[in-house]
N, C-alpha and C. Protein backbone atom coordinates (compact mmCIF):
# COMPACT_ATOMS: atom_id res chain seq x y z
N UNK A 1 0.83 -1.20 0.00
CA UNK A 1 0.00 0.00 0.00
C UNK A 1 0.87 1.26 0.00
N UNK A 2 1.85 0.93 0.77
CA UNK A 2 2.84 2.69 0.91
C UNK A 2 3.60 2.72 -0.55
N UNK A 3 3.67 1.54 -1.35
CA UNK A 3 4.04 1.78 -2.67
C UNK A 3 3.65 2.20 -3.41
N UNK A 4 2.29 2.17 -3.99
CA UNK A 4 0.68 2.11 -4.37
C UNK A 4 1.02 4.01 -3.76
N UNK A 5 0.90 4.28 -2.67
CA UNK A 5 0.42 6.06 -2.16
C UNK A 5 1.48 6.89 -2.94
N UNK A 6 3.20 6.18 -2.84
CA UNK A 6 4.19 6.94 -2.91
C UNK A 6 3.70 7.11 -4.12
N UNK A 7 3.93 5.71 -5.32
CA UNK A 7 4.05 5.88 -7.01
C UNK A 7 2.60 7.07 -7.15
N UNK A 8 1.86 6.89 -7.12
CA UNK A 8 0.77 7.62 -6.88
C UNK A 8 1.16 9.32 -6.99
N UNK A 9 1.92 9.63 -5.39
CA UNK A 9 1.54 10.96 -5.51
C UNK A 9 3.06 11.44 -6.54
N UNK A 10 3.77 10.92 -6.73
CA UNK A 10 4.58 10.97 -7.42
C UNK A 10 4.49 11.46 -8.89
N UNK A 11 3.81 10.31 -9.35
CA UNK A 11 3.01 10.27 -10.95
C UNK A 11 1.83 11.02 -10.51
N UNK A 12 1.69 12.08 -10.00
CA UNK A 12 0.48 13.14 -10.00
C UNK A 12 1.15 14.26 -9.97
N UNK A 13 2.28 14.35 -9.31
CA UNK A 13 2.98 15.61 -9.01
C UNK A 13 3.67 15.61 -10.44
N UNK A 14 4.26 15.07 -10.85
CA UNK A 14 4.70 15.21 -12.31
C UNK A 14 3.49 15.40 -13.59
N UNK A 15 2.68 14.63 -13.52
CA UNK A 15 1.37 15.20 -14.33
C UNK A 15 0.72 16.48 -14.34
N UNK A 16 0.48 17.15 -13.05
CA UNK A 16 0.17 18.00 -12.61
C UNK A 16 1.13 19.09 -13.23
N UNK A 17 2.75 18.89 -12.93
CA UNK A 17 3.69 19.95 -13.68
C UNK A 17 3.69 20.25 -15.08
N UNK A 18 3.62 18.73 -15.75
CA UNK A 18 3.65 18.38 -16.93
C UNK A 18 2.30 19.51 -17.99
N UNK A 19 1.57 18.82 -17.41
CA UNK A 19 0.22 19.92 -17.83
C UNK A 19 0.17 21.05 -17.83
N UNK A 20 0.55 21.84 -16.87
CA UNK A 20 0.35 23.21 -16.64
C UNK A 20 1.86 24.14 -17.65
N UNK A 21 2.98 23.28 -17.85
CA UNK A 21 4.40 23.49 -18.49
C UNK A 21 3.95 23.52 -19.99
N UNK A 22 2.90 22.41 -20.39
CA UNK A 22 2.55 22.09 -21.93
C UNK A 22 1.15 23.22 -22.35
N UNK A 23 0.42 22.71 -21.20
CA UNK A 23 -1.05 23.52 -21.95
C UNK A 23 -0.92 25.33 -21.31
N UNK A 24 -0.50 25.58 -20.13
CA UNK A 24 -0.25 26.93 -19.96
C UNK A 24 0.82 27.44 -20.13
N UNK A 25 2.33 26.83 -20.45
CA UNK A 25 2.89 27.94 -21.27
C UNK A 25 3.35 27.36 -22.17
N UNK A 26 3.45 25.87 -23.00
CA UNK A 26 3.88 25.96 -24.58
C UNK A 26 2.99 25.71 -25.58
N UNK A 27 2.19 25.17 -25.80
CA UNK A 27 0.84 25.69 -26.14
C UNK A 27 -0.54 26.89 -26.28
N UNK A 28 0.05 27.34 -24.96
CA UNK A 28 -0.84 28.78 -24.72
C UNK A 28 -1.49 29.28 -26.15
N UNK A 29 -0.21 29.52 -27.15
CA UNK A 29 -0.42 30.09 -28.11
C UNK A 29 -1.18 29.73 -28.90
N UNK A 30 -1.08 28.27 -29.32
CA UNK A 30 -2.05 27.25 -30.17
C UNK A 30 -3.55 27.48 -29.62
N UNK A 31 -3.73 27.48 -28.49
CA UNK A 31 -5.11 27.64 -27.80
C UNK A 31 -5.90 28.99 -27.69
N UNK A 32 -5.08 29.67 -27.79
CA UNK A 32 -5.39 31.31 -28.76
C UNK A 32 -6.15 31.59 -29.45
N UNK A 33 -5.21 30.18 -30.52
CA UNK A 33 -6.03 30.86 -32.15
C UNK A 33 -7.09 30.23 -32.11
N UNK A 34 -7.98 29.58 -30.76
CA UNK A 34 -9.29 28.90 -31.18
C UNK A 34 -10.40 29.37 -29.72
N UNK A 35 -9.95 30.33 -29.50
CA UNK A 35 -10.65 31.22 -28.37
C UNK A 35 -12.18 30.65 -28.46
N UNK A 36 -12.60 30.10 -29.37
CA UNK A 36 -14.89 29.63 -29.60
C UNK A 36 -14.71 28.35 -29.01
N UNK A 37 -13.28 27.53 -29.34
CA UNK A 37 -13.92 26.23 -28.19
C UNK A 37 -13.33 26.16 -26.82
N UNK A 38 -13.02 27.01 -26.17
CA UNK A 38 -12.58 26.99 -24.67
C UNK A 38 -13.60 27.80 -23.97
N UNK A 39 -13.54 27.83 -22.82
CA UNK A 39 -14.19 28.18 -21.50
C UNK A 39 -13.11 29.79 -21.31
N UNK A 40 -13.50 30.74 -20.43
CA UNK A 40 -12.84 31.94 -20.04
C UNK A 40 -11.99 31.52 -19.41
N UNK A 41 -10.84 32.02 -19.06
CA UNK A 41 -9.81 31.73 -17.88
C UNK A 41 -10.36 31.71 -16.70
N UNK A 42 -11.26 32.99 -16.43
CA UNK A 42 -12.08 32.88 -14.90
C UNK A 42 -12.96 31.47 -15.17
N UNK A 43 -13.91 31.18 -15.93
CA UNK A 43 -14.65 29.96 -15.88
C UNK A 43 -13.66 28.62 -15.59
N UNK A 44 -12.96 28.71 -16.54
CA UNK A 44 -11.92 27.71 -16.23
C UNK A 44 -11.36 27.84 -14.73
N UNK A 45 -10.80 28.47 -14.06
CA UNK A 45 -10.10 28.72 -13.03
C UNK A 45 -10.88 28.17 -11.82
N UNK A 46 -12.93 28.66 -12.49
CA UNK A 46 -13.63 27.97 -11.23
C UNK A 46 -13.96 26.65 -10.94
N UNK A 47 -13.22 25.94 -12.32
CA UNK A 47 -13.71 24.58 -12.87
C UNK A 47 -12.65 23.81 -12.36
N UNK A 48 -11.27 24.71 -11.62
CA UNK A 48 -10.09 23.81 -11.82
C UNK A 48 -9.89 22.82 -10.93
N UNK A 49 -11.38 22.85 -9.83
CA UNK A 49 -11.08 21.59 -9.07
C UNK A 49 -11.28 19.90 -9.80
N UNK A 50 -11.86 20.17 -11.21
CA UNK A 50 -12.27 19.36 -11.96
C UNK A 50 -10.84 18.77 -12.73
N UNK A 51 -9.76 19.48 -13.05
CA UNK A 51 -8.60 18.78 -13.64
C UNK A 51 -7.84 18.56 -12.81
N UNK A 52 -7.83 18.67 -11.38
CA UNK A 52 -7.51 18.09 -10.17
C UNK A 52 -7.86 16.44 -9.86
N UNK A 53 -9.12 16.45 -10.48
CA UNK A 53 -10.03 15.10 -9.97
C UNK A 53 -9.59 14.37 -11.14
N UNK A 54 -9.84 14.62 -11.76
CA UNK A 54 -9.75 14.16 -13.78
C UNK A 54 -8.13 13.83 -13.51
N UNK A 55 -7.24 14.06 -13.43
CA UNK A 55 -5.97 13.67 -12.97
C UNK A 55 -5.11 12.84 -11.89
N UNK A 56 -5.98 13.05 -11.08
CA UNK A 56 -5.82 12.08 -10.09
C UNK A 56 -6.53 10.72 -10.33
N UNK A 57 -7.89 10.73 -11.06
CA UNK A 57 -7.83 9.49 -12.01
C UNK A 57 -7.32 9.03 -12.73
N UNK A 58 -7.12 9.43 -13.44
CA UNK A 58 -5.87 8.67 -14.38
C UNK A 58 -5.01 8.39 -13.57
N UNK A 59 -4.16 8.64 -12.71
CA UNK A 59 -2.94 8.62 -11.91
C UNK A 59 -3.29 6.96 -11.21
N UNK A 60 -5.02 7.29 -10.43
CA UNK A 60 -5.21 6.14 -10.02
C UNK A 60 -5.07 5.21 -10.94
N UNK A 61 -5.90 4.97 -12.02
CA UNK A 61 -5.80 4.40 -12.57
C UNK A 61 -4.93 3.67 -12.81
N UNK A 62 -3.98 4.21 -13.44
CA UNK A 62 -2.35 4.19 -14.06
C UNK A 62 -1.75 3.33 -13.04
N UNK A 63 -1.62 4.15 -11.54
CA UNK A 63 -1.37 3.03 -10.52
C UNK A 63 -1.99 1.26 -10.82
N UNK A 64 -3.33 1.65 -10.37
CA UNK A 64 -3.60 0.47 -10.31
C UNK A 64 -3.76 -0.94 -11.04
N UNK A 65 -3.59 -0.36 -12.33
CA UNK A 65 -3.78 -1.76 -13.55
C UNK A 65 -1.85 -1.80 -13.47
N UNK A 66 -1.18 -1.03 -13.12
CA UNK A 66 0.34 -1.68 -13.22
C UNK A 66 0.33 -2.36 -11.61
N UNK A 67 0.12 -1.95 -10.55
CA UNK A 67 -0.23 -2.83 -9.54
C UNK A 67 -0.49 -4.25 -9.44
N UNK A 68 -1.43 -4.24 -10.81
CA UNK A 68 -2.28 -5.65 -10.82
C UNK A 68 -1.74 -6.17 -11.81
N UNK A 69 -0.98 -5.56 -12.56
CA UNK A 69 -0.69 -7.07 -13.80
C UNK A 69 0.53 -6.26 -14.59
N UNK A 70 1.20 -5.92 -13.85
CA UNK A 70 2.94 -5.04 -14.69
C UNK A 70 3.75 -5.10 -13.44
N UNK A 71 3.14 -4.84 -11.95
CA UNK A 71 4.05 -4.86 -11.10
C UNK A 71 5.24 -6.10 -11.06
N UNK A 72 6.61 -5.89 -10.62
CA UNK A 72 7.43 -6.68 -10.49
C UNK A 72 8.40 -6.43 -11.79
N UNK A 73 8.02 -5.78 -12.93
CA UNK A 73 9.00 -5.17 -14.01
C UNK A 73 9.40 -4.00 -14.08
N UNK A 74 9.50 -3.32 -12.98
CA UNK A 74 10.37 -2.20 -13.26
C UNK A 74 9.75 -0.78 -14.04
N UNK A 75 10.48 0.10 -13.88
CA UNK A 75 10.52 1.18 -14.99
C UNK A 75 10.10 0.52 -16.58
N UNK A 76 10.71 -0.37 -16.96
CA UNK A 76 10.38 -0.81 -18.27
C UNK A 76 9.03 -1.29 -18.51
N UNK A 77 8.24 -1.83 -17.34
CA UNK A 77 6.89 -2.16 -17.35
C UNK A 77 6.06 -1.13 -17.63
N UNK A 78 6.41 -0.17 -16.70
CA UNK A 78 5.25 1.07 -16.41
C UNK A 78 5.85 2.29 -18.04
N UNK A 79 6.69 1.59 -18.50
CA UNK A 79 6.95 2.71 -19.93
C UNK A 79 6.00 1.78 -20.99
N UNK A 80 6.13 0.29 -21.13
CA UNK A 80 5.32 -0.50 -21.59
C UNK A 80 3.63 -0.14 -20.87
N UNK A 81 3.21 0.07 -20.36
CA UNK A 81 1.94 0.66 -19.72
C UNK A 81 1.96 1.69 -20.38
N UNK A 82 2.73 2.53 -20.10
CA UNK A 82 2.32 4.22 -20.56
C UNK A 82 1.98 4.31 -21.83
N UNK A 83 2.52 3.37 -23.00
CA UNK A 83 2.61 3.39 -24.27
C UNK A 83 0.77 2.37 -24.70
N UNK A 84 0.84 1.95 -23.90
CA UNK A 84 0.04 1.14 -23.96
C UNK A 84 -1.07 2.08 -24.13
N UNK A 85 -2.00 2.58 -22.82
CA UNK A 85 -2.63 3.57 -22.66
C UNK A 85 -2.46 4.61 -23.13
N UNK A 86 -1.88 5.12 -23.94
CA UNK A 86 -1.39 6.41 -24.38
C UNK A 86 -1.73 5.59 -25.89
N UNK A 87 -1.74 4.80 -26.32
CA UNK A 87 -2.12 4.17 -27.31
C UNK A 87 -3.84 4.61 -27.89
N UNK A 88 -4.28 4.35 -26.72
CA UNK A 88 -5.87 4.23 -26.56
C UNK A 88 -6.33 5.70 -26.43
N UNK A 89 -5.61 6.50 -25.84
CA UNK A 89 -5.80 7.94 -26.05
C UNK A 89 -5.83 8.47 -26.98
N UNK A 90 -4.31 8.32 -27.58
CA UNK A 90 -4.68 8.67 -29.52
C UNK A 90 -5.97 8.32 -30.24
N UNK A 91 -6.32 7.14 -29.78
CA UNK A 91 -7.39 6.58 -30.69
C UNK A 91 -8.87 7.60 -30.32
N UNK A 92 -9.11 7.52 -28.85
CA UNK A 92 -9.80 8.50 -28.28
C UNK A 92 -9.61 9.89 -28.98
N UNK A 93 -8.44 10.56 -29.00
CA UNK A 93 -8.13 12.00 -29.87
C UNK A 93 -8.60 11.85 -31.05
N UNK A 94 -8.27 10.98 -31.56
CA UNK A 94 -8.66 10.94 -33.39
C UNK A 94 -10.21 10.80 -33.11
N UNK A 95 -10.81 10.27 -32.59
CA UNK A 95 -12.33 10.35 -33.04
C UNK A 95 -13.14 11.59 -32.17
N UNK A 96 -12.12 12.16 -31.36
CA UNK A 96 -12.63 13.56 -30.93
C UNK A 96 -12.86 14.53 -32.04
N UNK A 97 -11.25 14.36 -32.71
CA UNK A 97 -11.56 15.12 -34.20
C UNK A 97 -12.39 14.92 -35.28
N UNK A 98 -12.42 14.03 -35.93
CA UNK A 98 -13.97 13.60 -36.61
C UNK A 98 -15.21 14.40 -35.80
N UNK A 99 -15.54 14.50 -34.49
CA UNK A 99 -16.76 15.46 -34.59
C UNK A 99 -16.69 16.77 -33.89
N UNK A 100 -15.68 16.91 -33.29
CA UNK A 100 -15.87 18.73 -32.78
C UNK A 100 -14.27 19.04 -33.47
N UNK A 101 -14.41 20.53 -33.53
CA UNK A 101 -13.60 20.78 -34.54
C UNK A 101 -11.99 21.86 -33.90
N UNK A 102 -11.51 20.73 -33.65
CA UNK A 102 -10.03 20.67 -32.99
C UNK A 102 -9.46 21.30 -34.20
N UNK A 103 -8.41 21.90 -34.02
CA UNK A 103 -7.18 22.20 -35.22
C UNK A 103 -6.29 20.82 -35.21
N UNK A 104 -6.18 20.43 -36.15
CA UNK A 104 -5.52 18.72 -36.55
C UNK A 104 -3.99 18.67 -35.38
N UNK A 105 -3.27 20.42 -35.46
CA UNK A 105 -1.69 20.55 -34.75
C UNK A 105 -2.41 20.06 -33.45
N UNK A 106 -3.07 20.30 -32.95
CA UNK A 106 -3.74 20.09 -31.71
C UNK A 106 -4.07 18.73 -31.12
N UNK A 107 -3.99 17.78 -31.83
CA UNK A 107 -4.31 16.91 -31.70
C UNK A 107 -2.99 16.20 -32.12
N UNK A 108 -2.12 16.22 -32.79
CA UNK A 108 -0.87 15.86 -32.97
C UNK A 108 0.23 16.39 -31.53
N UNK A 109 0.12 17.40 -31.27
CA UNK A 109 0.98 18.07 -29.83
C UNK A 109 0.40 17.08 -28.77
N UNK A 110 -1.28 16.94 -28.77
CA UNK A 110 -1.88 16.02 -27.19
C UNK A 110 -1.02 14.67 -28.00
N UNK A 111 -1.46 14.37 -28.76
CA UNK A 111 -0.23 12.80 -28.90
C UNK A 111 0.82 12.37 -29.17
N UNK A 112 1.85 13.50 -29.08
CA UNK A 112 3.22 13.34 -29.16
C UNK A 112 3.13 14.12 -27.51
N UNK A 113 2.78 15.22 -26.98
CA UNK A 113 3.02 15.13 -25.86
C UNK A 113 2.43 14.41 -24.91
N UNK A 114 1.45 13.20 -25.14
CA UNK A 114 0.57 12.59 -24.17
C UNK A 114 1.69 11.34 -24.24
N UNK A 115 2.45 10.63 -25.51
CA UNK A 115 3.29 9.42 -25.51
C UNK A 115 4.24 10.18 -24.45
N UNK A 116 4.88 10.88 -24.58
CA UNK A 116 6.31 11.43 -23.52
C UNK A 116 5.73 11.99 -22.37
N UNK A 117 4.18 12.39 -21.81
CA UNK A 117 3.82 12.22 -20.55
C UNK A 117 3.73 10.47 -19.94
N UNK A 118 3.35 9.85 -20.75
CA UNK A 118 2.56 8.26 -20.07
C UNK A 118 3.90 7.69 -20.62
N UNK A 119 5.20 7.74 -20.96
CA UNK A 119 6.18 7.41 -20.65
C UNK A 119 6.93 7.88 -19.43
N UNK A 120 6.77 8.60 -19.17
CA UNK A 120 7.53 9.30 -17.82
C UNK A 120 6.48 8.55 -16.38
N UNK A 121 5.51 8.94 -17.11
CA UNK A 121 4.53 8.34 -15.87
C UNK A 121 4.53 6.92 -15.58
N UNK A 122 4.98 6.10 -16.35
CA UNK A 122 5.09 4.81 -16.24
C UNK A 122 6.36 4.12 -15.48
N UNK A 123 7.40 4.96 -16.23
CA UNK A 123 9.39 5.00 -15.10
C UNK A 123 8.84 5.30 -14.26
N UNK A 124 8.38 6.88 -13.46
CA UNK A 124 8.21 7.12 -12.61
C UNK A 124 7.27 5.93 -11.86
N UNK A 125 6.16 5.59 -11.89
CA UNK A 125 5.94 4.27 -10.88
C UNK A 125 6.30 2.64 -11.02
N UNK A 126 6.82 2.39 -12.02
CA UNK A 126 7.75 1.10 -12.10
C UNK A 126 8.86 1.48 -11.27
N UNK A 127 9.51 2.74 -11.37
CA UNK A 127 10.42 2.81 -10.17
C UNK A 127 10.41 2.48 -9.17
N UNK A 128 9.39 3.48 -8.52
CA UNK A 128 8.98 3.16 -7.22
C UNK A 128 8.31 2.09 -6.81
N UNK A 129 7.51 1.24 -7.61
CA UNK A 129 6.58 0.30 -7.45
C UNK A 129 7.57 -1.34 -8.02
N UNK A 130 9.05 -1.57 -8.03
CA UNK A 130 9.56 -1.86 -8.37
C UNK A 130 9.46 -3.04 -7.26
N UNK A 131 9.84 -4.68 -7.44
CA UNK A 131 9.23 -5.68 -6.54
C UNK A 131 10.60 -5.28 -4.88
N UNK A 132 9.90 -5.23 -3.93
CA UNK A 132 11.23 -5.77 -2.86
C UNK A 132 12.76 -6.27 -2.83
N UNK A 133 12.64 -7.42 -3.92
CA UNK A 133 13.93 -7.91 -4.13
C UNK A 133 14.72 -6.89 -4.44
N UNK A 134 14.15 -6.16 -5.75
CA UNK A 134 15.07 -5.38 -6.74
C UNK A 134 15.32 -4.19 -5.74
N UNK A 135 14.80 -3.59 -5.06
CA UNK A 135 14.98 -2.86 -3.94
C UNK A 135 15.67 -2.64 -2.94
N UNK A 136 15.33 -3.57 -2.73
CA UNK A 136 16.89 -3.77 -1.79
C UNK A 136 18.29 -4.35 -2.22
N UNK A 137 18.20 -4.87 -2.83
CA UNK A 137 19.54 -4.76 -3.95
C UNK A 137 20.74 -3.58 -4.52
């Protein structure tokens, strides 16, 4: 369980950075030029307990299916996970685009920067979530 809390807040605290580094300042600009499909900054700002929650799911998530069937491989498991799921996201993105109307760069940046988030996120708790043996070693 204290493995499970650590990898956890770990792979949240890096998501959490990750996000705010990509969508509020290298992106900013891209999200500009489409001011009709976003929310205000104040609306957003009142909403932000919502990408708090929305993140910490995934995180759970992420934890828990490598918990249950990746634990005991390491960093290399949880990069094999990340790719995995980050797989299924793309697929998710692409049929976002087919009906609301994303700019295509936009959807190429979430899946080249979503593979090199759910790779990091995956080292980061194969690390920590790495079996006893290898640990103490």
């Amino acid at each position: 369980m204290k493995r499970f809390i650590i990898a956890f807040i770990a792979a949240y605290i890096f998501m959490f950075l990750w996000g705010w580094l990509l969508n509020g300042v290298l992106l900013k600009d891209v999200y500009a030029e489409t001011p009709n499909l976003w929310r205000s900054q104040s609306e957003m700002m009142s909403l932000f307990h919502w990408i708090i929650i929305g993140q910490a799911l995934v995180i759970f998530a992420f934890v828990m299916i490598y918990a249950c069937g990746f634990a005991g491989g390491g960093a290399a498991a949880g990069i094999r996970l990340g790719i995995l799921l980050e797989i299924a996201a793309i697929g998710m993105r692409l049929a976002i685009y087919a009906v609301q109307p994303f700019p295509g760069k936009l959807i190429v940046y979430g899946s080249v920067s979503g593979l090199i988030e759910m790779v990091i996120v995956g080292a980061i708790v194969g690390a920590i979530y790495k079996p006893a043996s290898a640990r103490t070693s």
